[in-house]
PDB file of N, CA and C in Angstrom:
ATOM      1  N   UNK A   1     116.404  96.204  92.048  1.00  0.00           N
ATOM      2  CA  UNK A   1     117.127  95.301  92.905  1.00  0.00           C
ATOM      3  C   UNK A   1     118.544  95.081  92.372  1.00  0.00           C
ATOM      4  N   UNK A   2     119.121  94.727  91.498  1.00  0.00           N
ATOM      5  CA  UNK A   2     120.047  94.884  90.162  1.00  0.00           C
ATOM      6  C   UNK A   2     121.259  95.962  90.894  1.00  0.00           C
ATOM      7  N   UNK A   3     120.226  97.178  90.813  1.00  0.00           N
ATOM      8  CA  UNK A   3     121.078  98.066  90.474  1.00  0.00           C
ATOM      9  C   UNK A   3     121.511  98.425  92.405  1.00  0.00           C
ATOM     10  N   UNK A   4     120.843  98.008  92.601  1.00  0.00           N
ATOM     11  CA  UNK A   4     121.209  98.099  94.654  1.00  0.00           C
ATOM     12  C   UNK A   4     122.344  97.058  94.681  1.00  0.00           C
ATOM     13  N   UNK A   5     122.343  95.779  94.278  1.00  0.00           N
ATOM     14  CA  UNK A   5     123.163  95.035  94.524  1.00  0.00           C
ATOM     15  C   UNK A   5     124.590  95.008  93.776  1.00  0.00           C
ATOM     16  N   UNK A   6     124.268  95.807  92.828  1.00  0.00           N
ATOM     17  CA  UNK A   6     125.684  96.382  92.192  1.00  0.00           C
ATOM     18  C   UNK A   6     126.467  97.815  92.292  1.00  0.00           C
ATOM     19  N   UNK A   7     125.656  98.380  93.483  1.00  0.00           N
ATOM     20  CA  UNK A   7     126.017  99.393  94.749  1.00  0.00           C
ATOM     21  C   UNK A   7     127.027  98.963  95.574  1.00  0.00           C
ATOM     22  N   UNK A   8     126.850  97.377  95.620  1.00  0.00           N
ATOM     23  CA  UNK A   8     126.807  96.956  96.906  1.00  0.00           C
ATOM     24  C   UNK A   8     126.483  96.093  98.061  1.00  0.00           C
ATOM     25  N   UNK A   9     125.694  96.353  98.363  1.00  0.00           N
ATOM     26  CA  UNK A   9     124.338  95.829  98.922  1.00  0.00           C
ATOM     27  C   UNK A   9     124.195  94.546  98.393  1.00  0.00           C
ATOM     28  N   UNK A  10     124.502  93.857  99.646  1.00  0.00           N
ATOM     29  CA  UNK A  10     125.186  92.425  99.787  1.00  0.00           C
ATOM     30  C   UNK A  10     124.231  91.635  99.869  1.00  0.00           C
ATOM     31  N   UNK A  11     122.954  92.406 100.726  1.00  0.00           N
ATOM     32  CA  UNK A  11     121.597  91.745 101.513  1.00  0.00           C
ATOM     33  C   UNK A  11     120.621  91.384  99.882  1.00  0.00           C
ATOM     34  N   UNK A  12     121.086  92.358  98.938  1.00  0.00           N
ATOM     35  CA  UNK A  12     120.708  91.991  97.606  1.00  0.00           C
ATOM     36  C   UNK A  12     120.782  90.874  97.188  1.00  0.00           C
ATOM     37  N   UNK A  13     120.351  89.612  97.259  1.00  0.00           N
ATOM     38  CA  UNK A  13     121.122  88.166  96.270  1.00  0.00           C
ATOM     39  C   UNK A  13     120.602  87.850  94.949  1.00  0.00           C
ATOM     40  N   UNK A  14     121.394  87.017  94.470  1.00  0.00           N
ATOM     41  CA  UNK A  14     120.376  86.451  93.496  1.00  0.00           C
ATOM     42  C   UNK A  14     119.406  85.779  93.615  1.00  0.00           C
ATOM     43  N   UNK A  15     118.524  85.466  94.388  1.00  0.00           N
ATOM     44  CA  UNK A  15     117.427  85.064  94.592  1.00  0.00           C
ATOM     45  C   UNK A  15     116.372  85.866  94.833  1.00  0.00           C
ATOM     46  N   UNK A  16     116.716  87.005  95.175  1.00  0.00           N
ATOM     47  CA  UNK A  16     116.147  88.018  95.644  1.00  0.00           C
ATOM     48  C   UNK A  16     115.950  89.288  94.617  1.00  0.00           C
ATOM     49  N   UNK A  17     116.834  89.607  93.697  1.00  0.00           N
ATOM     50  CA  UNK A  17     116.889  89.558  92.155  1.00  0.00           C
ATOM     51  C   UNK A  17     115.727  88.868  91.208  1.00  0.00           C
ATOM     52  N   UNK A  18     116.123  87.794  91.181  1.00  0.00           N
ATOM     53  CA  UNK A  18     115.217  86.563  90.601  1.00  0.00           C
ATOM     54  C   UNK A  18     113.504  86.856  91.067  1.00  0.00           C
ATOM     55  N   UNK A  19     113.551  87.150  92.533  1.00  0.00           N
ATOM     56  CA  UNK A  19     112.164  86.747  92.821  1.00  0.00           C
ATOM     57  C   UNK A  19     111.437  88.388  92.712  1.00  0.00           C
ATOM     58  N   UNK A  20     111.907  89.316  92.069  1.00  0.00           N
ATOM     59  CA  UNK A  20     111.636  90.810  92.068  1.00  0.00           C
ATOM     60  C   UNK A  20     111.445  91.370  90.392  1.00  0.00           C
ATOM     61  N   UNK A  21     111.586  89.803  89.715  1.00  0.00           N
ATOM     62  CA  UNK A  21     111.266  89.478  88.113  1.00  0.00           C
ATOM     63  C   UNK A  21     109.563  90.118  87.529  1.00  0.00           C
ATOM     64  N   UNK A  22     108.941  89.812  88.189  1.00  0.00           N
ATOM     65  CA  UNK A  22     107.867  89.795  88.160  1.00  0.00           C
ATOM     66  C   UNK A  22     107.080  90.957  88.278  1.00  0.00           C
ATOM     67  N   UNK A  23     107.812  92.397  89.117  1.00  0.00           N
ATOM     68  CA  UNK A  23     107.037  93.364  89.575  1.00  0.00           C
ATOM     69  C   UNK A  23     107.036  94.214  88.414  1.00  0.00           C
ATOM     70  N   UNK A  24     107.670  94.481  87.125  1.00  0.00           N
ATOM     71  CA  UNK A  24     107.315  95.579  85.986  1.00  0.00           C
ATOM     72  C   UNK A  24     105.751  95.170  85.756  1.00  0.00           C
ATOM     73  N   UNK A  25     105.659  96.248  84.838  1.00  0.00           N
ATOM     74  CA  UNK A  25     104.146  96.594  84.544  1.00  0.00           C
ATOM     75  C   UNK A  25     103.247  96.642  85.697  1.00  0.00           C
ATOM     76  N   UNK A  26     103.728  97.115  86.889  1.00  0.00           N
ATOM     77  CA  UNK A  26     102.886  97.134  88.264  1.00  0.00           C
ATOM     78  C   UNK A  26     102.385  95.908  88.367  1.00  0.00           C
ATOM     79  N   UNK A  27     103.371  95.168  88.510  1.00  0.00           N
ATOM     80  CA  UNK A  27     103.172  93.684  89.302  1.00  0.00           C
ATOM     81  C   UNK A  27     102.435  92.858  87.924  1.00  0.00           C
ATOM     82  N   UNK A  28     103.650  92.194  87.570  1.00  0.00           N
ATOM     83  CA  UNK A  28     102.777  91.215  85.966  1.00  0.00           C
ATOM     84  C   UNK A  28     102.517  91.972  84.878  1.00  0.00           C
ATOM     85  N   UNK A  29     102.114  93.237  84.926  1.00  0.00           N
ATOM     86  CA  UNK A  29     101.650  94.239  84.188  1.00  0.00           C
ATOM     87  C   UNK A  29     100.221  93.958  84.460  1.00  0.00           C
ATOM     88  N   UNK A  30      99.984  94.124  85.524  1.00  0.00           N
ATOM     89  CA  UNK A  30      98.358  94.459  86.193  1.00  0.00           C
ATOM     90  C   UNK A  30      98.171  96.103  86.324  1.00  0.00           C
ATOM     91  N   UNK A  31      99.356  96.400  85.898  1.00  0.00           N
ATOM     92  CA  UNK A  31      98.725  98.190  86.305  1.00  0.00           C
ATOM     93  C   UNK A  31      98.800  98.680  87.771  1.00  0.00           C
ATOM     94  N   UNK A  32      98.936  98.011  88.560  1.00  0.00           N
ATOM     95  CA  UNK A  32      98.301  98.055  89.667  1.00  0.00           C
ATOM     96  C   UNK A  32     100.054  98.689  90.832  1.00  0.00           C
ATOM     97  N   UNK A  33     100.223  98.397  92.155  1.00  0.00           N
ATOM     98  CA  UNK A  33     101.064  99.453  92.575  1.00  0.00           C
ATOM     99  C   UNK A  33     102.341  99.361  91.710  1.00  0.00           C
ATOM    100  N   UNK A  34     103.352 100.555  91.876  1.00  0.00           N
ATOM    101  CA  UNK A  34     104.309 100.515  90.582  1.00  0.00           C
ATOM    102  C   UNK A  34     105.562  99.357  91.501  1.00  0.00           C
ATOM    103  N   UNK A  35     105.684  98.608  90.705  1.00  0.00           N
ATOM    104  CA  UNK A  35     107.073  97.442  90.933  1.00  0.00           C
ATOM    105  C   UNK A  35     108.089  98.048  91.185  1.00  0.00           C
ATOM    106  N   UNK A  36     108.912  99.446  90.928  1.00  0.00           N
ATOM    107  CA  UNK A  36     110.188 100.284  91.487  1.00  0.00           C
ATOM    108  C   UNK A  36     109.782 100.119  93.237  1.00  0.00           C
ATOM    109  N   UNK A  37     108.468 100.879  93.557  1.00  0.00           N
ATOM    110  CA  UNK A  37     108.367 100.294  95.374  1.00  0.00           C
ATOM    111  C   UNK A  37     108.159  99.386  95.472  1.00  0.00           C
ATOM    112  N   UNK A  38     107.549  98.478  94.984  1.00  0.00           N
ATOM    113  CA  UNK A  38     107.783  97.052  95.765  1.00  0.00           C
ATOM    114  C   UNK A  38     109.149  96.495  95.868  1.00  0.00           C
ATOM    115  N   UNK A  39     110.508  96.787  95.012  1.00  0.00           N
ATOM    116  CA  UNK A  39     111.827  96.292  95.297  1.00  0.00           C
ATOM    117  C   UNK A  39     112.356  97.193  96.039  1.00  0.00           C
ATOM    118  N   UNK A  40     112.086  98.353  95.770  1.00  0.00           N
ATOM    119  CA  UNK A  40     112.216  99.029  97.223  1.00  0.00           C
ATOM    120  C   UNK A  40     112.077  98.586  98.887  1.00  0.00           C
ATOM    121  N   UNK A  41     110.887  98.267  99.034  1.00  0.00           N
ATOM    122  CA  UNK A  41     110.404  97.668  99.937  1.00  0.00           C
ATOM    123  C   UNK A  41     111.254  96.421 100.442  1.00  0.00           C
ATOM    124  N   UNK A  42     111.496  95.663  99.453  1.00  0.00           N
ATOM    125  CA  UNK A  42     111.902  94.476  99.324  1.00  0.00           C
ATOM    126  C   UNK A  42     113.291  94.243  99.598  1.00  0.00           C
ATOM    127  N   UNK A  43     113.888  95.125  99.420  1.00  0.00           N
ATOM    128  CA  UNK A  43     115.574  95.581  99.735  1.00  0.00           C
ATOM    129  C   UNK A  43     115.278  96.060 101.752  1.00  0.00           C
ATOM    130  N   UNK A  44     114.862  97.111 101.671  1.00  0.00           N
ATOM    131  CA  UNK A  44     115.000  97.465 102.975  1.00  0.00           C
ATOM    132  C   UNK A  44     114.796  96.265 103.644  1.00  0.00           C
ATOM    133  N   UNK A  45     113.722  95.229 103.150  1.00  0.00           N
ATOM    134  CA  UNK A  45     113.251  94.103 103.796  1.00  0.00           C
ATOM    135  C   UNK A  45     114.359  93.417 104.361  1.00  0.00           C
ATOM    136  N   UNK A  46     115.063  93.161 103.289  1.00  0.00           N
ATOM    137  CA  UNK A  46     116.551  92.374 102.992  1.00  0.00           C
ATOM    138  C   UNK A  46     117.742  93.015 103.967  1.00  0.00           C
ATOM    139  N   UNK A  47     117.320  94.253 104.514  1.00  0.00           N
ATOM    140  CA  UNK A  47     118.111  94.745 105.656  1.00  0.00           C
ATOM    141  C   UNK A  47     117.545  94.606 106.684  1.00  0.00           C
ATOM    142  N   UNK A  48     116.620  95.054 106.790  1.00  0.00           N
ATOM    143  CA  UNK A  48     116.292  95.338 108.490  1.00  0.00           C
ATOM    144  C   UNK A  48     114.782  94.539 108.852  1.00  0.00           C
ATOM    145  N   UNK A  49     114.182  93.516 107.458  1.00  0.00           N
ATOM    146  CA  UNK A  49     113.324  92.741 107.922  1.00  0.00           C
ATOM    147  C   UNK A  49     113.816  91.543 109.558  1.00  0.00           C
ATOM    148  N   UNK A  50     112.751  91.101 109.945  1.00  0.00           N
ATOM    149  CA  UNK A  50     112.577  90.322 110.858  1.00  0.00           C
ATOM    150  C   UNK A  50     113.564  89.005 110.244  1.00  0.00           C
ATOM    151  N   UNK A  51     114.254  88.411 111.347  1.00  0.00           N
ATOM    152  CA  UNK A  51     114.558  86.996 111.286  1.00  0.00           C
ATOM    153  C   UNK A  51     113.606  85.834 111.771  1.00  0.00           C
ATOM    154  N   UNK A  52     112.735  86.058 112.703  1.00  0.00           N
ATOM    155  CA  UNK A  52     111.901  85.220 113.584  1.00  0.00           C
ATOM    156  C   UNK A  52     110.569  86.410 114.266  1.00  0.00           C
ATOM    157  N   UNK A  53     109.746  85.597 114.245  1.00  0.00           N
ATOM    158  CA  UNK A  53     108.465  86.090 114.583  1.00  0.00           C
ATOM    159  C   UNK A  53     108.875  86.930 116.090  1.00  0.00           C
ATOM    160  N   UNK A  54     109.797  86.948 116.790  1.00  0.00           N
ATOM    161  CA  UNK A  54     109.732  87.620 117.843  1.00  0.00           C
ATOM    162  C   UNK A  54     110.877  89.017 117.214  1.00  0.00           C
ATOM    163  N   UNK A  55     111.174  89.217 116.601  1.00  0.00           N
ATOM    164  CA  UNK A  55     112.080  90.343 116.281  1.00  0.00           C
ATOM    165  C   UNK A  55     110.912  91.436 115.764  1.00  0.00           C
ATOM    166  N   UNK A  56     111.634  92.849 115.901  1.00  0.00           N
ATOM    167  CA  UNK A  56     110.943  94.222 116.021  1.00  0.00           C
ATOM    168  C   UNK A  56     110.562  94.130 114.404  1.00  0.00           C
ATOM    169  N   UNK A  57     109.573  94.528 113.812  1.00  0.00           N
ATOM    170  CA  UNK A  57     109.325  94.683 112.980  1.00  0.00           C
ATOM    171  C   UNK A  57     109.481  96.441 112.479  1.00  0.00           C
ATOM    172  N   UNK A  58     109.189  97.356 113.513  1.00  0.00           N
ATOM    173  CA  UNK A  58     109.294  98.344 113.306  1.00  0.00           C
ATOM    174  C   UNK A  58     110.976  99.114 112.180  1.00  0.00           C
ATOM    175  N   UNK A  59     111.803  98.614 112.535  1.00  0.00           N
ATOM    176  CA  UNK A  59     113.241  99.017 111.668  1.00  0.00           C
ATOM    177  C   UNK A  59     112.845  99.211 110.274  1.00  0.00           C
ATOM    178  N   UNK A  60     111.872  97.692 109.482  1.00  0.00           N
ATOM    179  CA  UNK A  60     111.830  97.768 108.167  1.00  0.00           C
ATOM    180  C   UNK A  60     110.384  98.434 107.512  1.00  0.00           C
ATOM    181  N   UNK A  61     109.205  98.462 108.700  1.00  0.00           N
ATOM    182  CA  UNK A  61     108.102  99.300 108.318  1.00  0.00           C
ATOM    183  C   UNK A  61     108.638 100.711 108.896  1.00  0.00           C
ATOM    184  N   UNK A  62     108.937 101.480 109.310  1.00  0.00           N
ATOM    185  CA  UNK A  62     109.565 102.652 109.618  1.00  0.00           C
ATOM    186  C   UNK A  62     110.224 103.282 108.402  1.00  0.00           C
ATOM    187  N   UNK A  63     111.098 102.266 107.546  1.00  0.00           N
ATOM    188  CA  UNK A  63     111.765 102.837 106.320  1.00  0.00           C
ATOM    189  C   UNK A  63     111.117 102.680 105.196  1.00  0.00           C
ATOM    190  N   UNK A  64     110.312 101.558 105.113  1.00  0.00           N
ATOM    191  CA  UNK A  64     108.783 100.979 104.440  1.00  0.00           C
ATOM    192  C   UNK A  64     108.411 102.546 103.764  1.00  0.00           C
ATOM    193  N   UNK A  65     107.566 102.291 105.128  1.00  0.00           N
ATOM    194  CA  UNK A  65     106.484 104.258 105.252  1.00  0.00           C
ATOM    195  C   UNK A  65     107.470 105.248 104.497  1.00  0.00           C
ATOM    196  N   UNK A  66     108.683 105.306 104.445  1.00  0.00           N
ATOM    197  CA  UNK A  66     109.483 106.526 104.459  1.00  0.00           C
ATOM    198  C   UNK A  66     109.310 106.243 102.876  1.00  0.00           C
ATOM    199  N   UNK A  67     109.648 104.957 102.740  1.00  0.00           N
ATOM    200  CA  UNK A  67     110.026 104.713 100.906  1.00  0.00           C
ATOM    201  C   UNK A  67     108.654 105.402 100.199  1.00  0.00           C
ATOM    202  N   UNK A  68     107.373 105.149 100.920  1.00  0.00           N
ATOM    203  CA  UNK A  68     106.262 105.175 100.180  1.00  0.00           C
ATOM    204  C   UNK A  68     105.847 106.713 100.181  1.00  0.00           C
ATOM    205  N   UNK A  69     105.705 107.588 101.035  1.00  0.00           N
ATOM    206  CA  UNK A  69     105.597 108.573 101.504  1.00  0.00           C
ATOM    207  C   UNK A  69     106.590 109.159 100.160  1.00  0.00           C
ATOM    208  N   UNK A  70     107.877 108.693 100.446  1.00  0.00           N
ATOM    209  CA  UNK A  70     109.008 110.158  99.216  1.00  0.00           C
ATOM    210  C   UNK A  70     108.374 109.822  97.741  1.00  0.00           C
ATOM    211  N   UNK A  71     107.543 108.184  97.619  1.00  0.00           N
ATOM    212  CA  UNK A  71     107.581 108.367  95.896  1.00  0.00           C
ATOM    213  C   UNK A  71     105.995 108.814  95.830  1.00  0.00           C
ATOM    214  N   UNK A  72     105.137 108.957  96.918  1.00  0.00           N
ATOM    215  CA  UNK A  72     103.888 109.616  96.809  1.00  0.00           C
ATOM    216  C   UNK A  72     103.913 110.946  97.031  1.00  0.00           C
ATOM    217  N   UNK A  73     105.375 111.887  97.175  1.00  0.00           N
ATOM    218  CA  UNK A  73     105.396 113.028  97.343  1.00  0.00           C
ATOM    219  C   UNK A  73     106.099 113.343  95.696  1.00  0.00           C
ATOM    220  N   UNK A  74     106.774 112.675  95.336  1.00  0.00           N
ATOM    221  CA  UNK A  74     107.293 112.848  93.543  1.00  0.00           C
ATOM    222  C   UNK A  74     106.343 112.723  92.803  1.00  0.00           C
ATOM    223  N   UNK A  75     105.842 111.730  92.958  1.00  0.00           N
ATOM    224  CA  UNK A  75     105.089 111.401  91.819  1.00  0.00           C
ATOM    225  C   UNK A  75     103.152 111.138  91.763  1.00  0.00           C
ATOM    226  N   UNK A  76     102.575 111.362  93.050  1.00  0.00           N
ATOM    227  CA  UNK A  76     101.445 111.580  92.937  1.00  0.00           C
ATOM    228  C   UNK A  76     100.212 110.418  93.574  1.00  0.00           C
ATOM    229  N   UNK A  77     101.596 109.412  93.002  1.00  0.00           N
ATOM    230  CA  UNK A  77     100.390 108.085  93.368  1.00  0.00           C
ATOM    231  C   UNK A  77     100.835 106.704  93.339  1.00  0.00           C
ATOM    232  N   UNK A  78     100.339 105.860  93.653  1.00  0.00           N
ATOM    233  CA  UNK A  78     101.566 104.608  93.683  1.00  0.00           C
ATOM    234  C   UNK A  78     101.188 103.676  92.592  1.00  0.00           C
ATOM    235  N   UNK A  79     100.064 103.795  91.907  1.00  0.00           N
ATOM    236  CA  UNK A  79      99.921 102.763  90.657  1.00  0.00           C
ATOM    237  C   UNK A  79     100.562 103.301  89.674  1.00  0.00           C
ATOM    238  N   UNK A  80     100.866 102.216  88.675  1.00  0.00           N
ATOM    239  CA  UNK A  80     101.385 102.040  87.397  1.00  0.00           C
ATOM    240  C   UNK A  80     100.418 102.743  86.876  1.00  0.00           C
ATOM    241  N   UNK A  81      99.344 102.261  86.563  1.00  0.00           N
ATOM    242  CA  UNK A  81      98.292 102.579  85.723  1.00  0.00           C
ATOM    243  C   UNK A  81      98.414 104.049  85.468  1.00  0.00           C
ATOM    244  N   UNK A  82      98.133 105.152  86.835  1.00  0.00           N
ATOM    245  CA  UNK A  82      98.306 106.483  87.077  1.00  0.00           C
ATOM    246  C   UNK A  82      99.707 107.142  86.187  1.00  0.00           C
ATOM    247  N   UNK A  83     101.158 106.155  86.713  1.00  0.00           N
ATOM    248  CA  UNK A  83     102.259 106.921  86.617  1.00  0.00           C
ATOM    249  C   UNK A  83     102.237 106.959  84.691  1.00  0.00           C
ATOM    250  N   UNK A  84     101.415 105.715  84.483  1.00  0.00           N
ATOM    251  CA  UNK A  84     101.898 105.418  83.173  1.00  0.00           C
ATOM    252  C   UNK A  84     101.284 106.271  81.858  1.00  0.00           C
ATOM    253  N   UNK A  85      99.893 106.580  82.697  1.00  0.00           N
ATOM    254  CA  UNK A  85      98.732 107.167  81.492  1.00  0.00           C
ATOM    255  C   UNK A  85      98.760 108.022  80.671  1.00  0.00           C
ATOM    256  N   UNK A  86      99.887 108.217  80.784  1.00  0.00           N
ATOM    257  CA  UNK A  86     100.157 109.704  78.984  1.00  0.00           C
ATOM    258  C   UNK A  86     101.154 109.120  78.104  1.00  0.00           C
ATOM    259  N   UNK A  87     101.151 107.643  78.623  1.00  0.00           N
ATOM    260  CA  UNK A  87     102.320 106.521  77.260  1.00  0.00           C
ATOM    261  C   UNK A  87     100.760 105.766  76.639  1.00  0.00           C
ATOM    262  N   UNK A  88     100.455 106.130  75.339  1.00  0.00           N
ATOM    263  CA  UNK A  88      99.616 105.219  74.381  1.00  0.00           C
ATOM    264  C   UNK A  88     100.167 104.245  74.325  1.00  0.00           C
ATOM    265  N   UNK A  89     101.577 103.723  74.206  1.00  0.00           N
ATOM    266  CA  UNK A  89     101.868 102.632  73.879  1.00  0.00           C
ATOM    267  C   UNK A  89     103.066 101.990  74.986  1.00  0.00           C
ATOM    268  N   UNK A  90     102.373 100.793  75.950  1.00  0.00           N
ATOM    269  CA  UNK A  90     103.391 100.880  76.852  1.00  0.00           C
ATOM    270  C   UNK A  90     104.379 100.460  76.391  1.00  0.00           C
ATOM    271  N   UNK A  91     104.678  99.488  75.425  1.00  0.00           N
ATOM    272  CA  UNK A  91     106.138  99.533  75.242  1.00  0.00           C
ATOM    273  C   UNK A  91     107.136 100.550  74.693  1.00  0.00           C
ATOM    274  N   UNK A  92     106.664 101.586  74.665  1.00  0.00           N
ATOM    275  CA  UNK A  92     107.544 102.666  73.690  1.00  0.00           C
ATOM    276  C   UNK A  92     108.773 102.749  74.470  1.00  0.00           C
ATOM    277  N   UNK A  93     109.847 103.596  73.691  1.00  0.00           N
ATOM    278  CA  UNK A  93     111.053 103.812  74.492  1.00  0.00           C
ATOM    279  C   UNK A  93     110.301 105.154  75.295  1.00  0.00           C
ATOM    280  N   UNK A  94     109.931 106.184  75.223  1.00  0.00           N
ATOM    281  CA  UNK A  94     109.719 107.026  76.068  1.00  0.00           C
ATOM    282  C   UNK A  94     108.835 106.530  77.468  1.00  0.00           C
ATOM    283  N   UNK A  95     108.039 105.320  77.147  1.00  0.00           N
ATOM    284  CA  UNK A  95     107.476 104.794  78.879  1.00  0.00           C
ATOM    285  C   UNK A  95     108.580 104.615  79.032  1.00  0.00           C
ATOM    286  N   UNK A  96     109.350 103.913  78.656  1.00  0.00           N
ATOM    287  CA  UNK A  96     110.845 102.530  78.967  1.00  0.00           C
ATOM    288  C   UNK A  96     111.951 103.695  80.320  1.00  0.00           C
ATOM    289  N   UNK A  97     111.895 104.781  79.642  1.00  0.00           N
ATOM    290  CA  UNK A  97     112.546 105.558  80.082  1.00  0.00           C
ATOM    291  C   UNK A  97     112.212 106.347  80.981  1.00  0.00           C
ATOM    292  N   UNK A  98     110.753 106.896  80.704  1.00  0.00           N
ATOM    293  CA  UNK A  98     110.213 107.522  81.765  1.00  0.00           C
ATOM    294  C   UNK A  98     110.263 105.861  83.334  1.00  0.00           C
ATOM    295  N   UNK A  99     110.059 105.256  82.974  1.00  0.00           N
ATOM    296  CA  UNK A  99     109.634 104.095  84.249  1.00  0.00           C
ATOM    297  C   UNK A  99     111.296 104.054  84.532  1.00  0.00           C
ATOM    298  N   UNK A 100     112.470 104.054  83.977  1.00  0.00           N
ATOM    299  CA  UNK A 100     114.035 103.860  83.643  1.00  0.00           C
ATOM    300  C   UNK A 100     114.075 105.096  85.229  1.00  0.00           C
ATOM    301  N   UNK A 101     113.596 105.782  85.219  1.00  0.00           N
ATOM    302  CA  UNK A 101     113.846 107.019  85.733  1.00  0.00           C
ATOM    303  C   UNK A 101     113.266 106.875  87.085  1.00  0.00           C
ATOM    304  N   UNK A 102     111.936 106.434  87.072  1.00  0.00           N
ATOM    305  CA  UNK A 102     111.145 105.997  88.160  1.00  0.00           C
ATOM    306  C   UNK A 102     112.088 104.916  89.166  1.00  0.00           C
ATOM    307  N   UNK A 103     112.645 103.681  88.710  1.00  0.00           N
ATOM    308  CA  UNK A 103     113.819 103.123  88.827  1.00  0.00           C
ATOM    309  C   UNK A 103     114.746 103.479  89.580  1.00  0.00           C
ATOM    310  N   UNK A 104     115.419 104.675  88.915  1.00  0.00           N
ATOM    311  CA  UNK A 104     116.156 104.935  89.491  1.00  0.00           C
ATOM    312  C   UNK A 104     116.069 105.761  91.027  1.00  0.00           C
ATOM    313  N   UNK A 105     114.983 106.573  90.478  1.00  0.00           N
ATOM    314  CA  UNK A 105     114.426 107.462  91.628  1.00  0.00           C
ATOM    315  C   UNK A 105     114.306 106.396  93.253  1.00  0.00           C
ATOM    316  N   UNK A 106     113.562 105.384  93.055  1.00  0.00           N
ATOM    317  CA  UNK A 106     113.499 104.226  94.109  1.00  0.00           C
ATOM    318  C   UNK A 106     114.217 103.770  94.709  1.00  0.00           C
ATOM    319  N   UNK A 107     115.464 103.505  93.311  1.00  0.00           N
ATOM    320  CA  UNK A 107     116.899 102.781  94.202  1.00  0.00           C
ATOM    321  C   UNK A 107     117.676 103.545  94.862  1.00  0.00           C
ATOM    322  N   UNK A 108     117.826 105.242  94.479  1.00  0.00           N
ATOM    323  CA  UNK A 108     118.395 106.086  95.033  1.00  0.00           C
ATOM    324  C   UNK A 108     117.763 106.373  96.561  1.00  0.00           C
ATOM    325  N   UNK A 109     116.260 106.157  96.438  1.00  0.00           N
ATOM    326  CA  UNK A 109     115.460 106.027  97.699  1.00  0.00           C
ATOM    327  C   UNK A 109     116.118 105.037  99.057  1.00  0.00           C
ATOM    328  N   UNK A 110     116.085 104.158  98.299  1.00  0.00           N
ATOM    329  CA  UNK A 110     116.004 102.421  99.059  1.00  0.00           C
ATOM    330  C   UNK A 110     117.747 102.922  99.626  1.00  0.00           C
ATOM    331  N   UNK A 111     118.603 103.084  98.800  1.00  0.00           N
ATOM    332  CA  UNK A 111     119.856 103.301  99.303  1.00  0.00           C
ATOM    333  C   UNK A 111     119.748 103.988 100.502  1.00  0.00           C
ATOM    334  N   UNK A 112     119.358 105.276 100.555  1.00  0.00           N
ATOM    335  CA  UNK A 112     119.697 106.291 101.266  1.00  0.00           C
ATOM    336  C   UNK A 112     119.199 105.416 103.126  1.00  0.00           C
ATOM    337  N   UNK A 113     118.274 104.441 102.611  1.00  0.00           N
ATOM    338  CA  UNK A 113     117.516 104.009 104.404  1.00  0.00           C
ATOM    339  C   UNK A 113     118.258 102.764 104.276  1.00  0.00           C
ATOM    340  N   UNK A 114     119.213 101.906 103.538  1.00  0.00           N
ATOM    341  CA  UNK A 114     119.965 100.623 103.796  1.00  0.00           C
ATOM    342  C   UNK A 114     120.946 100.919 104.290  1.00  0.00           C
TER     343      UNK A 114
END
């Protein structure tokens, strides 16, 4: 989110920053889907989500699908747990970097549909 809003990407705030704290280690560090798509998600949201229950929802699930689809065609699978399992030690610099990369891969994603 960070690195979208220092693209640019205005729809980025700090609150929105702030509230995207939480998704490393696949959400808390539950392992569970990898936190690079969920701010993914979360950005496009920040563009082309709904204002009011009567607006099209389709704009931001349309680019949604697209986000999820390109990092399940890179990388295999959408949990942490999966992307992470050949780091013994998650804090090492080589996860740090391998996930650094994952990162980037997402935001370069998320850009290309904002």
């Amino acid at each position: 989110m960070l690195s979208l809003r220092q693209e640019g990407f205005e729809e980025i705030s700090e609150e929105l920053i702030r509230s995207s704290t939480g998704f490393g280690g696949g959400i808390g560090h539950s392992f569970e889907i990898c936190g690079a798509l969920c701010a993914g998600v979360m950005a496009v949201g920040a563009r082309y989500g709904r204002k009011s229950k009567d607006d099209d929802r389709k704009p931001a699930y349309s680019r949604s699908a697209e986000l999820v689809e390109a990092f399940k065609e890179r990388y295999g699978t959408l949990t942490c747990k999966e992307l992470v399992k050949g780091f013994p030690e998650f804090m090492s610099p080589e996860r740090r970097a391998y996930c650094a990369k994952i990162v980037a891969f997402m935001a370069e994603e998320a850009a290309k549909r904002l």
